[in-house]
Protein backbone atom coordinates (compact mmCIF):
# COMPACT_ATOMS: atom_id res chain seq x y z
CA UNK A 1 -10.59 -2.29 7.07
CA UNK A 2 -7.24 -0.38 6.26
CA UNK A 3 -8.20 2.92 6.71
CA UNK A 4 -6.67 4.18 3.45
CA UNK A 5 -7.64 6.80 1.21
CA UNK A 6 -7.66 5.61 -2.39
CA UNK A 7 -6.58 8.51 -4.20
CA UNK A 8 -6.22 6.65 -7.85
CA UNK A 9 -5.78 3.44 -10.12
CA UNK A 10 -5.25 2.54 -13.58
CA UNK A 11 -6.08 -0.68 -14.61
CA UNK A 12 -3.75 -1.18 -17.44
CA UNK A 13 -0.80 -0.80 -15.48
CA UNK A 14 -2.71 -2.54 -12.36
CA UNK A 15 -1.98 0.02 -9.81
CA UNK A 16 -3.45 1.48 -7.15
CA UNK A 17 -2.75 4.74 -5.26
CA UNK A 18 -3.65 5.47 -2.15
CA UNK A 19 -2.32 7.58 1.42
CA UNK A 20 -2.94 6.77 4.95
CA UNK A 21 -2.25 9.51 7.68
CA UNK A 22 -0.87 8.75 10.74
CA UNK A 23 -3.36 9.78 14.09
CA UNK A 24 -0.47 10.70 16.11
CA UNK A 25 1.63 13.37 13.81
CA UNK A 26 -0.78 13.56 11.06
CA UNK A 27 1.71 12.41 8.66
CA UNK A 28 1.01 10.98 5.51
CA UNK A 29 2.63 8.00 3.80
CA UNK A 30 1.84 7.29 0.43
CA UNK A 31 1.02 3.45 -0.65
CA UNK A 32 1.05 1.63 -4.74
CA UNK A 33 -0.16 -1.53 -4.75
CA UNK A 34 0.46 -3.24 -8.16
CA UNK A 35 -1.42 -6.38 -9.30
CA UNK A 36 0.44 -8.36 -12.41
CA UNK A 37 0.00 -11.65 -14.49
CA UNK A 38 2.38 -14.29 -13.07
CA UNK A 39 2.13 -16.42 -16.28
CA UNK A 40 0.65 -19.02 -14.71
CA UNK A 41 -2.96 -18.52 -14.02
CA UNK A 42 -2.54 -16.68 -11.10
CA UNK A 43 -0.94 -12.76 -9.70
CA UNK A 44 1.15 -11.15 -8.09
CA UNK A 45 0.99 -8.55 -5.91
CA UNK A 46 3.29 -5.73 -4.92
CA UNK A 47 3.17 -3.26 -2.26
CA UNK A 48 4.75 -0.04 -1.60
CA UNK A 49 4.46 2.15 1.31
CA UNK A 50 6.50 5.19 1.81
CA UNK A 51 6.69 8.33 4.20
CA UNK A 52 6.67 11.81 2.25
CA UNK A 53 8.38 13.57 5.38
CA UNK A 54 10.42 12.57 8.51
CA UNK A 55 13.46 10.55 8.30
CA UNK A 56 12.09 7.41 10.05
CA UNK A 57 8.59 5.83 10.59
CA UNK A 58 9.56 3.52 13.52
CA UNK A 59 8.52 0.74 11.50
CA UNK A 60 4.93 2.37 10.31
CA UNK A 61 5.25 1.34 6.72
CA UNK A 62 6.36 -2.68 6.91
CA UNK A 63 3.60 -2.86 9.53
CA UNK A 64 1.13 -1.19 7.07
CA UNK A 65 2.59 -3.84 4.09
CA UNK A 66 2.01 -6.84 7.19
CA UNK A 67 -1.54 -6.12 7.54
CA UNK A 68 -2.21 -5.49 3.39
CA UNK A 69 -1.00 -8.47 3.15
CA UNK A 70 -2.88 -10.04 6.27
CA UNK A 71 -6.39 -9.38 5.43
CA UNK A 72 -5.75 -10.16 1.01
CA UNK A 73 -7.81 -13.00 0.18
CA UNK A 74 -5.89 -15.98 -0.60
């Protein structure tokens, strides 16, 4: 539903790894997604998204994070 490629995860430190590429420039940002033990029966969940080139991604990577978080089941 994302149209990322997972590229890795480890499930002791609960990451993922993963890349999308964008259709227009064919850039590719890089995402870690990192599930952790909230102490209280449930998780939490941080996301990363980051450009490897250009200076700006007109708001590319919050969008991406908006939408991760958008289709998560609650």
């Amino acid at each position: 539903a994302l149209d990322w490629q997972v590229a890795g995860h480890d499930p002791a430190s609960g990451r993922i790894l993963a890349s999308q590429t964008s259709k227009l420039f064919r850039f590719v940002d890089d995402i870690v997604i990192r599930v952790r033990d909230d102490g209280a029966g449930g998780s939490v969940v941080d996301v990363r998204s980051k450009s490897r080139d250009g200076q700006g991604d007109i708001g590319a990577n919050a969008a991406r994070i908006r939408r991760f978080y958008e289709v998560l089941p609650k």
